[in-house]
C-alpha atoms as a PDB file:
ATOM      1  CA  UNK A   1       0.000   0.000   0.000  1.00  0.00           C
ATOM      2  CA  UNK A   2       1.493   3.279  -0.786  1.00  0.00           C
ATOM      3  CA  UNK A   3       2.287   5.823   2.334  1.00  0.00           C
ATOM      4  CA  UNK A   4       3.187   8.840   0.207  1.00  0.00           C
ATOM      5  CA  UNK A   5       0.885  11.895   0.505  1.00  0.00           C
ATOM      6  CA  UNK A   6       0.246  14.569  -1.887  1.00  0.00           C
ATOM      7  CA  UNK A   7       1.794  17.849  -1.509  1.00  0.00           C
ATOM      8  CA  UNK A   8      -1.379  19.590  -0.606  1.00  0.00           C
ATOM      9  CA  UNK A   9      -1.933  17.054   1.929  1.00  0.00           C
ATOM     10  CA  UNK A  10      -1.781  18.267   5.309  1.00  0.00           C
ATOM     11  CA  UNK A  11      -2.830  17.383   9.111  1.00  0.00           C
ATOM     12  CA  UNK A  12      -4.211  19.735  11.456  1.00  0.00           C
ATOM     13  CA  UNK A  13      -1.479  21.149  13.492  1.00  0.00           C
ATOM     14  CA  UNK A  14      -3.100  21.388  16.651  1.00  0.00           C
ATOM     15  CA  UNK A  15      -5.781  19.110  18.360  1.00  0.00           C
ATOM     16  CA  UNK A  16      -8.766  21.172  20.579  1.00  0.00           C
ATOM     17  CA  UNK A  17      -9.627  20.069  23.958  1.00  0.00           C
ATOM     18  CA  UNK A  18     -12.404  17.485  23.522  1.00  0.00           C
ATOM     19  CA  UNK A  19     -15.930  18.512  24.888  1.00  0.00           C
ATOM     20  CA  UNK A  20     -18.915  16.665  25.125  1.00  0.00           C
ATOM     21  CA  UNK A  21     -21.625  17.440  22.786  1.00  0.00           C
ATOM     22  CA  UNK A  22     -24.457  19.105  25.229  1.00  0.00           C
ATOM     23  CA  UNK A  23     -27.333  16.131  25.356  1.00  0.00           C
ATOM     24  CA  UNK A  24     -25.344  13.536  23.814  1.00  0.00           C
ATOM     25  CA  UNK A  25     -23.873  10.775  25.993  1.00  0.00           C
ATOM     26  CA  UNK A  26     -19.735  10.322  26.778  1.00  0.00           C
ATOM     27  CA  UNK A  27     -18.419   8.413  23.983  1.00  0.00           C
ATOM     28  CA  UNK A  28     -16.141   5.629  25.429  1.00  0.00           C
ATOM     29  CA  UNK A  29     -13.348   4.469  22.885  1.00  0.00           C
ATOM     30  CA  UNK A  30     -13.499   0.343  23.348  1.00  0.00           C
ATOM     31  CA  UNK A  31     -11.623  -1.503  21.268  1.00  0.00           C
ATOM     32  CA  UNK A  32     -14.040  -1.193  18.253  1.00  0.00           C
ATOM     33  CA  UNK A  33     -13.755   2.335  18.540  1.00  0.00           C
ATOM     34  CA  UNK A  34     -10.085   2.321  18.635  1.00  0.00           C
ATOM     35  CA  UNK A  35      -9.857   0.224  15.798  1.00  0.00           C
ATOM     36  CA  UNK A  36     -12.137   2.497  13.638  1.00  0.00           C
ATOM     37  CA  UNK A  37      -9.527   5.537  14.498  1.00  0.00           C
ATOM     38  CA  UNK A  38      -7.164   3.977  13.315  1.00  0.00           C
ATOM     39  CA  UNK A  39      -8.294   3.111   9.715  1.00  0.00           C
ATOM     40  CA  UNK A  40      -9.317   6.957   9.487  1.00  0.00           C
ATOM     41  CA  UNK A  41      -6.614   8.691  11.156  1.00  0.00           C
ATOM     42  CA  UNK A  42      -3.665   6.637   9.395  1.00  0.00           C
ATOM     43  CA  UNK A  43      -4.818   6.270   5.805  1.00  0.00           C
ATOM     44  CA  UNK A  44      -3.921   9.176   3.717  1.00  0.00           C
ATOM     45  CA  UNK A  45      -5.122  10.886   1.126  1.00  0.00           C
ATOM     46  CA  UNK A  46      -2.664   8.825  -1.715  1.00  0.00           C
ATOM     47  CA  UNK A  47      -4.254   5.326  -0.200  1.00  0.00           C
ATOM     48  CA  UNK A  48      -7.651   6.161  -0.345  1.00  0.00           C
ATOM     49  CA  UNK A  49      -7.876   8.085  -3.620  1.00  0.00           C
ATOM     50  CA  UNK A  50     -10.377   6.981  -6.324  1.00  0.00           C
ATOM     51  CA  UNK A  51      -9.037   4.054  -8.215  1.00  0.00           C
ATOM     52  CA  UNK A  52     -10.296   1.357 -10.409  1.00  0.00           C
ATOM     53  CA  UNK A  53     -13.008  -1.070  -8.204  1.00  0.00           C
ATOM     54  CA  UNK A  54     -12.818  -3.846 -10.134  1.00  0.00           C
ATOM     55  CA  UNK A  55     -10.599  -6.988  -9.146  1.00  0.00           C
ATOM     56  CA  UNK A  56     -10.336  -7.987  -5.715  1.00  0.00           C
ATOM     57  CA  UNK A  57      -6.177  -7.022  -5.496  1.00  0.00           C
ATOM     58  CA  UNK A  58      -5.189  -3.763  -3.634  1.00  0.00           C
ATOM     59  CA  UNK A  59      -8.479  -3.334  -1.759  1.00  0.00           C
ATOM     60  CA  UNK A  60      -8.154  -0.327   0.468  1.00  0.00           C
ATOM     61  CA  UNK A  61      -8.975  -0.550   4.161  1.00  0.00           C
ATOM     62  CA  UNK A  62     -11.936   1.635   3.596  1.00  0.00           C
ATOM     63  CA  UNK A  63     -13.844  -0.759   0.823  1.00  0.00           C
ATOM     64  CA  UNK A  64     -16.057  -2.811   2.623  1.00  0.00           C
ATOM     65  CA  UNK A  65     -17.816  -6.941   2.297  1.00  0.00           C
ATOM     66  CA  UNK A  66     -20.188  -8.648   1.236  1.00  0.00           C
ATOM     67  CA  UNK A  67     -21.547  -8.944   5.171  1.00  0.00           C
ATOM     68  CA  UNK A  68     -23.451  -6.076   6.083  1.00  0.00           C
ATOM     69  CA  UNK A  69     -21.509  -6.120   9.738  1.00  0.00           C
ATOM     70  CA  UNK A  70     -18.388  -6.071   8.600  1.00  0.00           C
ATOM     71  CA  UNK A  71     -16.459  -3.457   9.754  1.00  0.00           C
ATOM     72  CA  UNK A  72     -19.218  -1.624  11.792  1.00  0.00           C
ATOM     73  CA  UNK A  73     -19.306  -0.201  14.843  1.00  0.00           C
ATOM     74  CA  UNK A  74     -22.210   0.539  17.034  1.00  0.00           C
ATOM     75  CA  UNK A  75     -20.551   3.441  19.020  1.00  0.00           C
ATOM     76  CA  UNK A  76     -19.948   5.032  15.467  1.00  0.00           C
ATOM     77  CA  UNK A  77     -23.565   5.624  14.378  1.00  0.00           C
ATOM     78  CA  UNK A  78     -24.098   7.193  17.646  1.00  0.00           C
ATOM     79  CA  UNK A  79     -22.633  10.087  16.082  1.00  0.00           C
ATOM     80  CA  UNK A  80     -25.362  10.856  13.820  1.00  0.00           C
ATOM     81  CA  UNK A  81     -27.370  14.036  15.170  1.00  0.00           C
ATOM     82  CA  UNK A  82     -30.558  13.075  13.401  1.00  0.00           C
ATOM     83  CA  UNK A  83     -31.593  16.599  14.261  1.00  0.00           C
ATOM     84  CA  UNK A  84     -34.291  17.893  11.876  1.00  0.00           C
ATOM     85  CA  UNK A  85     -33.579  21.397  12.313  1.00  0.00           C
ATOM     86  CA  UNK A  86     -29.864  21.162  11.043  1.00  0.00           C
ATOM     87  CA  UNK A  87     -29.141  23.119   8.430  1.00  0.00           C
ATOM     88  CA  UNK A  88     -25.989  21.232   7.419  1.00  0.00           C
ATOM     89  CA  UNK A  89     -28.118  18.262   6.597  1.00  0.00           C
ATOM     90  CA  UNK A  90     -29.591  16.740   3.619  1.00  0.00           C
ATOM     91  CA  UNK A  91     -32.236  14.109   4.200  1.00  0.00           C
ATOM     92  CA  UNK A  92     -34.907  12.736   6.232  1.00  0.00           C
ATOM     93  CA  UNK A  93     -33.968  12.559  10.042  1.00  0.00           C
ATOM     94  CA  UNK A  94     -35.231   9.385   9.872  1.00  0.00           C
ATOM     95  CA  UNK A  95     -33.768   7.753   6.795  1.00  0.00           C
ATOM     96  CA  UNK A  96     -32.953   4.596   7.218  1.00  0.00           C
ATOM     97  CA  UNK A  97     -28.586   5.150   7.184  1.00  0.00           C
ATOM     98  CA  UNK A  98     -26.430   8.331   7.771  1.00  0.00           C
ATOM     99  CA  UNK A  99     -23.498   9.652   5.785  1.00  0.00           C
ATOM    100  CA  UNK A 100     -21.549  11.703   7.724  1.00  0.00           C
ATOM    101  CA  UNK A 101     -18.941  13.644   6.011  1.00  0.00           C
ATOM    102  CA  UNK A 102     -16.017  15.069   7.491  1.00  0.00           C
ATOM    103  CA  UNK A 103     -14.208  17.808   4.802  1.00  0.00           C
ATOM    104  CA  UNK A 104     -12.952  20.619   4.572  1.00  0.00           C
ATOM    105  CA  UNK A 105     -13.295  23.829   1.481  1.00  0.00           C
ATOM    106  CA  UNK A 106      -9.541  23.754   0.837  1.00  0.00           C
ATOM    107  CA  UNK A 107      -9.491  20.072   0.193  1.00  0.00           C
ATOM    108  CA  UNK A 108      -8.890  18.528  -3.497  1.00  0.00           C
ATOM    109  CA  UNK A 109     -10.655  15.179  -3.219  1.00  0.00           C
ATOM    110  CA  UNK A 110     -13.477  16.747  -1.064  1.00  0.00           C
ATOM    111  CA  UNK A 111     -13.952  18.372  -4.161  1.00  0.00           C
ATOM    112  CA  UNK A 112     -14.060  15.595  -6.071  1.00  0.00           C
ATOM    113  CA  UNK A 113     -16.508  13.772  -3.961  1.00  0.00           C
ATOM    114  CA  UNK A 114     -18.696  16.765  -3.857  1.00  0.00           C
ATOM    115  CA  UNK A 115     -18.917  17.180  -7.556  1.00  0.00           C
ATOM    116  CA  UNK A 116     -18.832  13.351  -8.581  1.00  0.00           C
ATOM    117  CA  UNK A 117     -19.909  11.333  -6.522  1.00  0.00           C
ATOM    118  CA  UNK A 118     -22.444  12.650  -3.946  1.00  0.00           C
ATOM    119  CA  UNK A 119     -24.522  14.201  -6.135  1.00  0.00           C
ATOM    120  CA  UNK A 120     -25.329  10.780  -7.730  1.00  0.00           C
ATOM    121  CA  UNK A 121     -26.025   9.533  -3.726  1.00  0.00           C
ATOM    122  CA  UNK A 122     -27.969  12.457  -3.538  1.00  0.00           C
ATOM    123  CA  UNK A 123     -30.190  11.512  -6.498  1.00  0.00           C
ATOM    124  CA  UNK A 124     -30.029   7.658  -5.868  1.00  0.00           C
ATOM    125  CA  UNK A 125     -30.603   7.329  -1.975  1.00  0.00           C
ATOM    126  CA  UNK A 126     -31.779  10.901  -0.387  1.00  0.00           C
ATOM    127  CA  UNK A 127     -34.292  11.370  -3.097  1.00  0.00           C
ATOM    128  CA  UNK A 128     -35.868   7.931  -2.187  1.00  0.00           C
ATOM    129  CA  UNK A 129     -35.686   8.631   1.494  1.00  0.00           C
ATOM    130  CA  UNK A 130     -33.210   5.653   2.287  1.00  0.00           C
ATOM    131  CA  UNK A 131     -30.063   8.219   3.023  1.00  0.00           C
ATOM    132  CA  UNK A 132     -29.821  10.979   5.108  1.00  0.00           C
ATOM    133  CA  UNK A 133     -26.296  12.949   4.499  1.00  0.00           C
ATOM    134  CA  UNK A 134     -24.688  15.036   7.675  1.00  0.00           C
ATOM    135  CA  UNK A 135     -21.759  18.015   6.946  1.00  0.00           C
ATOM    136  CA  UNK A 136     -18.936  18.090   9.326  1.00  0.00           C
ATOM    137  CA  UNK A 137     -16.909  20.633   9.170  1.00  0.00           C
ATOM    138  CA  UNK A 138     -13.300  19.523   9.594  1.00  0.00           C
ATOM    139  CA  UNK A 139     -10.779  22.387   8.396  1.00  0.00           C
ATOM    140  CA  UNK A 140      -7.170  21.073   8.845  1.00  0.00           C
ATOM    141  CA  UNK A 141      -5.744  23.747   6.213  1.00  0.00           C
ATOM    142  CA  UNK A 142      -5.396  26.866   7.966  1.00  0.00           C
ATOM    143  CA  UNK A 143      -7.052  30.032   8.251  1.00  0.00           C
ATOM    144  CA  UNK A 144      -8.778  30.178   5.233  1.00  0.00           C
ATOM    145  CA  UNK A 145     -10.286  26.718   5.772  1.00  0.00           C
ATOM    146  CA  UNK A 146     -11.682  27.692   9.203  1.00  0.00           C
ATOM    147  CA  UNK A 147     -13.135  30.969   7.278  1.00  0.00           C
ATOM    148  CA  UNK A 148     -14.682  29.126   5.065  1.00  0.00           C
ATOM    149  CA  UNK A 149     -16.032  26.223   7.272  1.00  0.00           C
ATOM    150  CA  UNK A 150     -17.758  29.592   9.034  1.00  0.00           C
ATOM    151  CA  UNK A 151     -19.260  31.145   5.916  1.00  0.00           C
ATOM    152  CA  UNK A 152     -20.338  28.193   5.310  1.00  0.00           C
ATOM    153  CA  UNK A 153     -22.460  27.460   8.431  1.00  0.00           C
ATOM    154  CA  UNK A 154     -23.277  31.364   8.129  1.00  0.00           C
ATOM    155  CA  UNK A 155     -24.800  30.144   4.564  1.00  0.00           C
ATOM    156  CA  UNK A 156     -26.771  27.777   6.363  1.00  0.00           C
ATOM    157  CA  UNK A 157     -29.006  29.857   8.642  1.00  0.00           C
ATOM    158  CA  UNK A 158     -30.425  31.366   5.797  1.00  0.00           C
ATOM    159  CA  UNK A 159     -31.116  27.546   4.152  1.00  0.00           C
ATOM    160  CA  UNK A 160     -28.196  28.174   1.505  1.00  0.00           C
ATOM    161  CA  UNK A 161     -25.815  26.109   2.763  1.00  0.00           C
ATOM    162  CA  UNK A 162     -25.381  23.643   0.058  1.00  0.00           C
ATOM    163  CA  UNK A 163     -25.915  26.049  -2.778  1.00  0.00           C
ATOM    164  CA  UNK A 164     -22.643  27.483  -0.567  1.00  0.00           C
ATOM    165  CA  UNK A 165     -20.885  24.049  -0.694  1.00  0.00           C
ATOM    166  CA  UNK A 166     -21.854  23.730  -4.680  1.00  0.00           C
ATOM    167  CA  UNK A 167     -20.109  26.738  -5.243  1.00  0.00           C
ATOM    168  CA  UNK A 168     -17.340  26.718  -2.761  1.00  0.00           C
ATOM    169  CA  UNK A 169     -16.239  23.348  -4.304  1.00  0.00           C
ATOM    170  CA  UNK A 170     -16.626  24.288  -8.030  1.00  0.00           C
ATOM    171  CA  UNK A 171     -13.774  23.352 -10.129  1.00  0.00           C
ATOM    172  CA  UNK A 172     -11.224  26.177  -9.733  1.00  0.00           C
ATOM    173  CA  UNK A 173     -12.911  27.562  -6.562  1.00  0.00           C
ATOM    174  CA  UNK A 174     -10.292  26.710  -4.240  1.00  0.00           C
ATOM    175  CA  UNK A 175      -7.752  27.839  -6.091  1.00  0.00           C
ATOM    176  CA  UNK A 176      -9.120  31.610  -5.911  1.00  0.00           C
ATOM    177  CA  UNK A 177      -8.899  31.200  -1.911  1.00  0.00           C
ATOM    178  CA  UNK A 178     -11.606  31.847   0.625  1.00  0.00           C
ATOM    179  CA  UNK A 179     -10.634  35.691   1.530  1.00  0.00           C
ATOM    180  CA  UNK A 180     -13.202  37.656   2.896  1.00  0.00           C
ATOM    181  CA  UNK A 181     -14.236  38.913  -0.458  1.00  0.00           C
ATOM    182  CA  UNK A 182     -14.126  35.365  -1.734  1.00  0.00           C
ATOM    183  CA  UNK A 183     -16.197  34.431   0.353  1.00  0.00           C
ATOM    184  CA  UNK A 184     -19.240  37.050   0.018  1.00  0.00           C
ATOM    185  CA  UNK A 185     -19.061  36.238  -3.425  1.00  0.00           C
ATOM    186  CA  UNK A 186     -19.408  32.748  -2.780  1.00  0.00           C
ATOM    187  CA  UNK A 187     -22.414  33.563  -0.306  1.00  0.00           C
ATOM    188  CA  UNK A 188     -23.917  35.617  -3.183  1.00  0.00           C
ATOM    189  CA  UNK A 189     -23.716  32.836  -6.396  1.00  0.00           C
ATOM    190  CA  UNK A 190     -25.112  30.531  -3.304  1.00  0.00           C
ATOM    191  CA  UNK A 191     -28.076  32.487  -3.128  1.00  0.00           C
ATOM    192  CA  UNK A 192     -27.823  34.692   0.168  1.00  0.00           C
ATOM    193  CA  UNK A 193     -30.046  37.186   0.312  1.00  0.00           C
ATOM    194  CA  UNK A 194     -28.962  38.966   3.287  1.00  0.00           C
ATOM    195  CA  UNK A 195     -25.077  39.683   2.791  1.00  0.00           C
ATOM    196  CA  UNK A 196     -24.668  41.735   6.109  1.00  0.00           C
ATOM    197  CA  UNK A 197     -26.111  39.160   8.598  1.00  0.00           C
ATOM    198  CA  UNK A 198     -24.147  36.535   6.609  1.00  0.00           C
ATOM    199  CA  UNK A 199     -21.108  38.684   7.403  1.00  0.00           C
ATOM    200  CA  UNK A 200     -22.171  39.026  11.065  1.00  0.00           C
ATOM    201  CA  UNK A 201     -22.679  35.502  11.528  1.00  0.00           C
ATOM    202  CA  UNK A 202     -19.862  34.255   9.678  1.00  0.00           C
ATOM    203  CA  UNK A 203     -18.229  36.109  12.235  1.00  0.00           C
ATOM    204  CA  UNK A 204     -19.972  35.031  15.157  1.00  0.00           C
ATOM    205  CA  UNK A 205     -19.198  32.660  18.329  1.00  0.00           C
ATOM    206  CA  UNK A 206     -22.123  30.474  17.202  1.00  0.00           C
ATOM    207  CA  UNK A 207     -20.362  29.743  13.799  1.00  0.00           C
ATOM    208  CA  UNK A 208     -16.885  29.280  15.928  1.00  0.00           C
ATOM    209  CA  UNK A 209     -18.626  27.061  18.581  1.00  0.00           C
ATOM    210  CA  UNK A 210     -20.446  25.056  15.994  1.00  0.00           C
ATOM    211  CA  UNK A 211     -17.361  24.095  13.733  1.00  0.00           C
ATOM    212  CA  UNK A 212     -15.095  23.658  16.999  1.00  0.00           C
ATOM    213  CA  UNK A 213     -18.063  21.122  17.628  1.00  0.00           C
ATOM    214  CA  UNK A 214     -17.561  19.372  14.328  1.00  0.00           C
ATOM    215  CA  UNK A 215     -14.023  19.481  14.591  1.00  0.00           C
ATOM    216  CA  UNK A 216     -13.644  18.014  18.338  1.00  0.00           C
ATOM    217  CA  UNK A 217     -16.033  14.877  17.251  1.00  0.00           C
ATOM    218  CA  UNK A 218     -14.000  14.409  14.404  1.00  0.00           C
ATOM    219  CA  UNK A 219     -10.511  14.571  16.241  1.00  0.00           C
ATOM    220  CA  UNK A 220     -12.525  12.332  19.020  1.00  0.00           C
ATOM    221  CA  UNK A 221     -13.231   9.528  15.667  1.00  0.00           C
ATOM    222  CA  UNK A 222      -9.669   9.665  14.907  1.00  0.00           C
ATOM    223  CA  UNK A 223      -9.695  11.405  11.443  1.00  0.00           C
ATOM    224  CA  UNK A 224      -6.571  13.176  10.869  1.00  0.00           C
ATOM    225  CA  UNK A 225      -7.284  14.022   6.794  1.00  0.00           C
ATOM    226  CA  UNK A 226     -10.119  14.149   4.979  1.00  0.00           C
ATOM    227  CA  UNK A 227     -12.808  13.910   3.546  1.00  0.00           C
ATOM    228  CA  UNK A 228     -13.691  10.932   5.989  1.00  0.00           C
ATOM    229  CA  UNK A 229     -16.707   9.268   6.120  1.00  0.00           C
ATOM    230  CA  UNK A 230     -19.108   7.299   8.759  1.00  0.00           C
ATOM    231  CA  UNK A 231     -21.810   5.015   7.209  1.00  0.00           C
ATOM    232  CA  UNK A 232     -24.146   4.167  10.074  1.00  0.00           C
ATOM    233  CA  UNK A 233     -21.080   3.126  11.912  1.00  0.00           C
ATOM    234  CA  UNK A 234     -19.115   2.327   9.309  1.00  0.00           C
ATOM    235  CA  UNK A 235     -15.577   4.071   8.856  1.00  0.00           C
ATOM    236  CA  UNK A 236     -14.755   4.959   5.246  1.00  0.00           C
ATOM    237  CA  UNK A 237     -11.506   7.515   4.591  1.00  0.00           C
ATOM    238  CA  UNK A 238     -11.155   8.958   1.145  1.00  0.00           C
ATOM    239  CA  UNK A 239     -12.728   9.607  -1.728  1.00  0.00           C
ATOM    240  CA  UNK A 240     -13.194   6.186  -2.478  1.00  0.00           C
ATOM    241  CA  UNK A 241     -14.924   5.498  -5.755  1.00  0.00           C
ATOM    242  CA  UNK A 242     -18.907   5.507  -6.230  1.00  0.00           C
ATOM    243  CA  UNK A 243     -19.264   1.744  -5.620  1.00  0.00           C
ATOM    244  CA  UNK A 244     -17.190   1.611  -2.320  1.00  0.00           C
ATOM    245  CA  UNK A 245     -20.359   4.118  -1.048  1.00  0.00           C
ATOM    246  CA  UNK A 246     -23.013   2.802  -2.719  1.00  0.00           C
ATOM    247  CA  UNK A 247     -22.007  -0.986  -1.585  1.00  0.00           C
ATOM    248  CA  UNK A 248     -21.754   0.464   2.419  1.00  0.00           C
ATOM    249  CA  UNK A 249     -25.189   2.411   2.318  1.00  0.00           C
ATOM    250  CA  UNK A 250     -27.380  -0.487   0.865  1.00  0.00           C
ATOM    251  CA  UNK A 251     -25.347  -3.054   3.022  1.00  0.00           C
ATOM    252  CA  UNK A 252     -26.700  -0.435   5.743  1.00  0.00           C
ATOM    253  CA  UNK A 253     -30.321  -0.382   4.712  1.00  0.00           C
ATOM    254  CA  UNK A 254     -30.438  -3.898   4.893  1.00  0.00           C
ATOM    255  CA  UNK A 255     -29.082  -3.967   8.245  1.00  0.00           C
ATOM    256  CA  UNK A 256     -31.691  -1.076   9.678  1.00  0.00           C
ATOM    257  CA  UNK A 257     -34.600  -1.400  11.354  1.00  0.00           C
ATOM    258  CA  UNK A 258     -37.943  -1.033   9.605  1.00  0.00           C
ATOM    259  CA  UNK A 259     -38.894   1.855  12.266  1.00  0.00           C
ATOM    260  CA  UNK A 260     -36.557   4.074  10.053  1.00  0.00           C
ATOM    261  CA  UNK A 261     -38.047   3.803   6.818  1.00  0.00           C
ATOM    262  CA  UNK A 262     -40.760   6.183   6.568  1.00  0.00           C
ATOM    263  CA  UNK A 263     -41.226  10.153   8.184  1.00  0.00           C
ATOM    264  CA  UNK A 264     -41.072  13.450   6.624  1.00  0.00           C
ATOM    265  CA  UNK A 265     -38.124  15.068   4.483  1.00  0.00           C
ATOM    266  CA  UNK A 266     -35.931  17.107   5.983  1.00  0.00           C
ATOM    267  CA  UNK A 267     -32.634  19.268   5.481  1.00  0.00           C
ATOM    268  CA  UNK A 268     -31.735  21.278   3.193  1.00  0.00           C
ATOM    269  CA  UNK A 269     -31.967  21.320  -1.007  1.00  0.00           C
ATOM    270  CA  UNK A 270     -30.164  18.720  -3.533  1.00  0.00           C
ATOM    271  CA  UNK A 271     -27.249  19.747  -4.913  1.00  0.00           C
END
């Protein structure tokens, strides 16, 4: 398995203090747990990006079996928020599995998942109410990452946030920065009407506390690069190709109870 990482690939250079999430219960790291860290926080981007799926040589650690347990852990998809007021979240609260994506603006490969492959979950799964897709920030690239991860949640209390993530992870985006001007442009092709409150909350201790939540449950999972992904439970790192998803999530909906599979849309709009 290669260990070499792109140039652009970086980790975070300081860890926050873990908190608990208010309401949500202590999450103890068993052995499971432990063992789920480590196949996010050690693979890097150059293992896990997309690559040819067929043949059953150089399977990553991410890819997963044909049994629908494999590789799941129950203290995992306890980190699904299931909230339906959260405005990070595409879905029904009560679909049946949870995507949870840890990424970050600045990131190439987030990128690439954003524009190639999660649409096509969007349109596959969400739209039939079997997945339910949760944003984590998780900016490891400096200043400009945090910025964005901000705007971004700013975006989102005025129900724009993925319009925001569309056009933050257009091709060529990145590569223009996330400055402040950047980034009320970005807020403006996204569709936000009110530019000054964006500005205000983008600024805000509610946008700091809420990605320093994100962050601290990622750093508490053991991601160290991203994107990473849990699949009700189910570690993925990288931007593995379509099937590597697509095989985890109906491997998932198998698995889930029947009390999940029916209840009201929520989140926010397809991408």
């Amino acid at each position: 398995m290669p260990t070499s990482k792109p140039a652009s690939t970086s980790k975070p250079t300081a860890k926050p203090a873990s908190k608990a999430r208010p309401g949500a219960k202590p999450v103890v790291i068993v052995a499971g747990v432990a063992l789920a860290a480590t196949l996010l926080g050690v693979v890097s981007y150059a293992t896990t990006k997309p690559s040819s799926p067929s043949g059953a040589s150089g399977r990553s650690v991410a890819e997963v079996s044909a049994d629908p347990s494999a590789g799941v852990y129950p203290e995992l998809e306890a980190y699904a928020r299931r909230d339906a007021s959260d405005k990070l979240a595409l879905g029904r609260a009560d679909a049946p599995v949870v995507l949870i994506e840890y990424a970050d603006f600045k990131c190439g490969y987030c990128g690439k998942f954003a524009r190639d492959t999660e649409p096509e979950l969007v349109k596959k799964y969400v739209d039939a109410g079997t997945l339910r897709i949760e944003w984590r920030n998780f900016p490891i690239f400096g200043e400009e990452s945090e910025a964005a991860a901000r705007a971004s949640w700013a975006a989102g209390q005025q129900g724009r946030f993925w319009e925001f993530h569309k056009a933050a992870y257009a091709p060529g985006a990145k590569e223009k920065g996330f400055g402040e001007e950047r980034l009320t442009a970005l807020a403006k092709e996204a569709g936000v009407t009110d530019l000054a409150r964006f500005a205000r909350d983008a600024d805000s201790a509610a946008a700091r506390e809420a990605v320093s939540k994100d962050q601290e449950q990622g750093y508490s999972l053991g991601a160290t690069s991203t994107p990473s992904f849990l699949v009700n439970g189910r570690p993925i790192a990288g931007a593995q190709p379509i099937e590597a998803f697509t095989e985890a999530i109906e491997a998932a909906a198998k698995a889930a109870k029947p009390s999940r599979s029916s209840g009201p849309k929520t989140g926010g709009a397809g991408q």
